[in-house]
Protein backbone atom coordinates (compact mmCIF):
# COMPACT_ATOMS: atom_id res chain seq x y z
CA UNK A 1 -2.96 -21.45 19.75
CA UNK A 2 -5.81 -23.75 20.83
CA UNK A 3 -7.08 -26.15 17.95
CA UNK A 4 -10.66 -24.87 18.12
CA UNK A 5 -9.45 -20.75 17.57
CA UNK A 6 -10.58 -19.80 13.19
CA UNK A 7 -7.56 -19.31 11.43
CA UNK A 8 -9.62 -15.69 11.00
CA UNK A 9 -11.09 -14.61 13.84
CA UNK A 10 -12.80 -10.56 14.41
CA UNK A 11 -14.79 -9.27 17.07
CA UNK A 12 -16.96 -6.30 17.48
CA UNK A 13 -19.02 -5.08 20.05
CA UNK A 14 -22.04 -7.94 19.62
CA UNK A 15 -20.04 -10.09 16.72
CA UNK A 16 -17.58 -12.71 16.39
CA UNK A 17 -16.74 -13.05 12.31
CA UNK A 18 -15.20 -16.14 11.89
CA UNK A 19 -13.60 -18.57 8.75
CA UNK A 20 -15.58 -21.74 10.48
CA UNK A 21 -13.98 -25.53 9.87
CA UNK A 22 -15.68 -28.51 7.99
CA UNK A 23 -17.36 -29.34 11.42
CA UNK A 24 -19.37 -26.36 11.20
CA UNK A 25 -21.30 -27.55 8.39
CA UNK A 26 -24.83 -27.92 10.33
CA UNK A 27 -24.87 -25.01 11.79
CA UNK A 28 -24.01 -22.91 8.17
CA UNK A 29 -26.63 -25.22 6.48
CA UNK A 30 -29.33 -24.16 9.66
CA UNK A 31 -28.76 -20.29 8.80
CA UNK A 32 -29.11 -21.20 5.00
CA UNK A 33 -32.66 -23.19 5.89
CA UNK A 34 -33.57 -21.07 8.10
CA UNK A 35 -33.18 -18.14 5.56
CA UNK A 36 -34.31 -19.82 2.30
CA UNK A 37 -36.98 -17.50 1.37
CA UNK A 38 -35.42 -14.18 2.62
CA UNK A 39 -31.96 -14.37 1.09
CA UNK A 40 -33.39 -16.77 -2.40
CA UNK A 41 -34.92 -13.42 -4.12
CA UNK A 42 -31.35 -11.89 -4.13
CA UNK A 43 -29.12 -14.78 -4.61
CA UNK A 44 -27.72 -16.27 -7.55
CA UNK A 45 -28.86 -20.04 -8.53
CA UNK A 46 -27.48 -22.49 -5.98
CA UNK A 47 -25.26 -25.36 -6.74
CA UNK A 48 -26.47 -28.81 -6.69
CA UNK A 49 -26.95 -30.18 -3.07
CA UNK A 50 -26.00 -26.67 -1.31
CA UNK A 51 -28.51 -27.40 1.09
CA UNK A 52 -26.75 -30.45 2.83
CA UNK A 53 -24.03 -30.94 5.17
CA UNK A 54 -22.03 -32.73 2.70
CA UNK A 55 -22.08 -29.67 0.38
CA UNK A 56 -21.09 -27.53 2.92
CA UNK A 57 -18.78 -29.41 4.64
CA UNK A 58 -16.93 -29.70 1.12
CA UNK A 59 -17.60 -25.77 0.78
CA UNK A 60 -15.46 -24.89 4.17
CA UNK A 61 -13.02 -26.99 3.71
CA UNK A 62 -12.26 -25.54 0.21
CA UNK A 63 -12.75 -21.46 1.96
CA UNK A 64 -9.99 -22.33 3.96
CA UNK A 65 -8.28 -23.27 1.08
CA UNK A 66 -9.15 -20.26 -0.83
CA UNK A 67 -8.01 -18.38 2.13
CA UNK A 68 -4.52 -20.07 2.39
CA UNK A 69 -4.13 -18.85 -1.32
CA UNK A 70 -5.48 -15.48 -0.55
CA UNK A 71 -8.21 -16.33 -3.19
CA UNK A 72 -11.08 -15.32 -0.89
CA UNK A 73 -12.01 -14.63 2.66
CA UNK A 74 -15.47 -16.24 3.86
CA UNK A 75 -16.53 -15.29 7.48
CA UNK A 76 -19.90 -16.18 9.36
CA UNK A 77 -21.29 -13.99 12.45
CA UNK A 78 -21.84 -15.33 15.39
CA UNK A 79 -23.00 -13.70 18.86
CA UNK A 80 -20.30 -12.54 20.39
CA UNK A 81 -21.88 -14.20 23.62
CA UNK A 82 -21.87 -17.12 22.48
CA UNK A 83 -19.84 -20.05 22.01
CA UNK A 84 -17.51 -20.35 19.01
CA UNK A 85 -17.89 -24.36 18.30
CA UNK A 86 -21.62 -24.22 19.28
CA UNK A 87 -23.06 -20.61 18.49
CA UNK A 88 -25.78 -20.34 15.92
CA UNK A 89 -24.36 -18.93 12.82
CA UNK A 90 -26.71 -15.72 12.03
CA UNK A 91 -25.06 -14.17 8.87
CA UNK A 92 -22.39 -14.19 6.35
CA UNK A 93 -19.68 -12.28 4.94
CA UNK A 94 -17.04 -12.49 2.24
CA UNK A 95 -14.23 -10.79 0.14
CA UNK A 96 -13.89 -12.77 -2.91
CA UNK A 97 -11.57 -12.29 -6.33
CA UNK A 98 -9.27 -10.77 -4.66
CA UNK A 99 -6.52 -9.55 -7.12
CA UNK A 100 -3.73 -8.14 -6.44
CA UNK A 101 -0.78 -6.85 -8.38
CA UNK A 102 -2.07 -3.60 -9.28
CA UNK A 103 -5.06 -3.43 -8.61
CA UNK A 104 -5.33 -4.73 -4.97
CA UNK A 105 -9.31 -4.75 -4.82
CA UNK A 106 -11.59 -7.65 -4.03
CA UNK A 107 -15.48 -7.61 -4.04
CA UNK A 108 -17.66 -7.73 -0.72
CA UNK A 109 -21.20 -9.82 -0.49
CA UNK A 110 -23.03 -10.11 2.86
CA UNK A 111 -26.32 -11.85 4.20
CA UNK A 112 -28.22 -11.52 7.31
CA UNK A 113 -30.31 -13.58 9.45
CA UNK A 114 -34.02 -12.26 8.96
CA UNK A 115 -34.14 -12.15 12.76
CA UNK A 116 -31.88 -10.04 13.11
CA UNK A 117 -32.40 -7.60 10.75
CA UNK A 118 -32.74 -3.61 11.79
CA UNK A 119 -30.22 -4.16 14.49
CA UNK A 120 -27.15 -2.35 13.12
CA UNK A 121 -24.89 -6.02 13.14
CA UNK A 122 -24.32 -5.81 9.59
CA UNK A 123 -23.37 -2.23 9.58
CA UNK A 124 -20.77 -3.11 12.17
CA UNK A 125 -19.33 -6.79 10.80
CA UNK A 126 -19.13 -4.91 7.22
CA UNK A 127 -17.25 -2.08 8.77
CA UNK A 128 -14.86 -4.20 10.88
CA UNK A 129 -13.99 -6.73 7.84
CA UNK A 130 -13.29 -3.48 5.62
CA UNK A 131 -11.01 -2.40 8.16
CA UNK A 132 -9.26 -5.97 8.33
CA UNK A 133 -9.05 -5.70 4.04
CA UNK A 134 -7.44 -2.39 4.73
CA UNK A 135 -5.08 -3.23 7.11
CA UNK A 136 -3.74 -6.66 7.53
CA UNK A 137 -4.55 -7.71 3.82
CA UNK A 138 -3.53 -4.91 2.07
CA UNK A 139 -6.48 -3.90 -0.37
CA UNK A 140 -6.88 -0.60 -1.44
CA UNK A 141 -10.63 -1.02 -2.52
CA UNK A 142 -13.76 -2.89 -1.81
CA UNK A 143 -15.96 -3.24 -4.11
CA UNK A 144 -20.26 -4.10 -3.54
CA UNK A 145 -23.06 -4.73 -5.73
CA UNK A 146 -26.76 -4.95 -4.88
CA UNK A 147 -29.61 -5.01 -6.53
CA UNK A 148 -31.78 -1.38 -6.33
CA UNK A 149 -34.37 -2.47 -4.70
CA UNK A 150 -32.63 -3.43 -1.96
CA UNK A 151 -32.61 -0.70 0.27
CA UNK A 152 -31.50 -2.64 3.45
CA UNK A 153 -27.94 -3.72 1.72
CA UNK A 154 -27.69 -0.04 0.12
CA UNK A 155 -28.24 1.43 3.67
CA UNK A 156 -25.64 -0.74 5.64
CA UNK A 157 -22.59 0.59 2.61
CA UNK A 158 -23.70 4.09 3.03
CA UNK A 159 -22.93 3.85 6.48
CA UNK A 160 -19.69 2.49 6.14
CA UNK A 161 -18.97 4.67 3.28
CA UNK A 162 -19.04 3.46 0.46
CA UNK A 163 -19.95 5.33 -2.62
CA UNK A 164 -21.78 4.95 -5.64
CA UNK A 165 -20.45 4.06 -8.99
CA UNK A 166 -22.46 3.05 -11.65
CA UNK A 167 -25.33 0.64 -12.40
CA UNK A 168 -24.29 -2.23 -14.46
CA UNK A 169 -27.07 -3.72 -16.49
CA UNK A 170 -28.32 -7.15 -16.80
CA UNK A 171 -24.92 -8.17 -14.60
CA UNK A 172 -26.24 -11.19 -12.54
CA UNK A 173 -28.66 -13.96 -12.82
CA UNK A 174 -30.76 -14.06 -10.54
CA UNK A 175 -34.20 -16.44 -10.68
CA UNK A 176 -33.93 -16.87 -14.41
CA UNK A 177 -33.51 -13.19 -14.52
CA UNK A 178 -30.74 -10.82 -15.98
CA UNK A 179 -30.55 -7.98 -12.73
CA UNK A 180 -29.41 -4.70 -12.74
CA UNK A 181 -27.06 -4.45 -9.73
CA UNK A 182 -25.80 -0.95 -8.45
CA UNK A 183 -21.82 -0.87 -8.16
CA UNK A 184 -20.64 0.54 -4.88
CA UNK A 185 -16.97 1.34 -3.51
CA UNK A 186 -14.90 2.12 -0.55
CA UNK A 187 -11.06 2.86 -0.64
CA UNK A 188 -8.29 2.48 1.69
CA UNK A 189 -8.03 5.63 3.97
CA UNK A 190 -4.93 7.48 3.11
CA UNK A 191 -2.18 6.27 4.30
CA UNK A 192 0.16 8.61 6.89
């Protein structure tokens, strides 16, 4: 396997979704700058220096990591057309807390490029890493939050079918704010 091929690597139809190496650090902190203002309102409080290279240098390194211990899962989407060690990162993805045992669930958050909003990319990277959670990791559930004013995020799990749980109240802190987030959920598809 060449050097420069993710140790997780999906493709869709317009997508690569990828666990990028340390080296990629510029090009995750250029989709974080570039989306400051668009992802900030929905985003809990960022660590100290998350918008350097250092930080996120340090971040990757520890995803793959997390990954390796089956922690967590981290991808970024990049144009299918475009190069792997070179292509603008224009979104995010991750499974984190996974837990296993009996419960076998983990919880899904995703961002988008304000660019590239309203094309349908998130729709399809969410529906192809729920397929990869179901099959070659195991899960039987995926779990989502948002908060319920945000329509866009609510739209993109209806499509891939999740359902509606619950609201839990005051759950996340968010600009010095206790939010409301709506719980969402998709299951494994039976098996046989």
């Amino acid at each position: 396997m060449p050097t420069d091929t993710p140790p997780v690597l999906l493709a869709t139809e317009r997508l690569h979704l990828a666990l990028l190496p340390p080296n990629a650090s510029a090009r995750v902190l250029a989709y974080h700058q570039a989306n400051h203002h668009h992802l900030g309102p929905v985003s809990p409080a960022r660590p100290d220096h998350f918008f350097t290279t250092t930080w996120w240098r340090s971040r990757l390194a520890q995803d793959t990591e997390d990954w390796r211990q089956g922690l967590g899962l981290r991808l970024f989407l990049l144009p299918r057309a475009a190069s792997l060690t070179s292509g603008p990162v224009i979104g995010s993805l991750s499974l984190s807390d996974i837990r296993r045992g009996p419960l076998q669930c983990c919880e899904l958050g995703f961002g988008l490029d304000f660019r590239y909003q309203g094309q349908g990319l998130m729709t399809e990277a969410v529906r192809t890493v729920c397929a990869y959670a179901f099959g070659p990791m195991g899960l039987h559930r995926v779990m989502a939050n948002h908060l319920p004013e945000n329509h866009r995020s609510a739209a993109v799990l209806r499509r891939v079918g999740f359902v509606e749980e619950g609201l839990a109240r005051q759950s996340v802190l968010i600009q010095g704010h206790w939010r409301d987030h709506v719980l969402t959920a998709l299951l494994a598809p039976p098996s046989g």
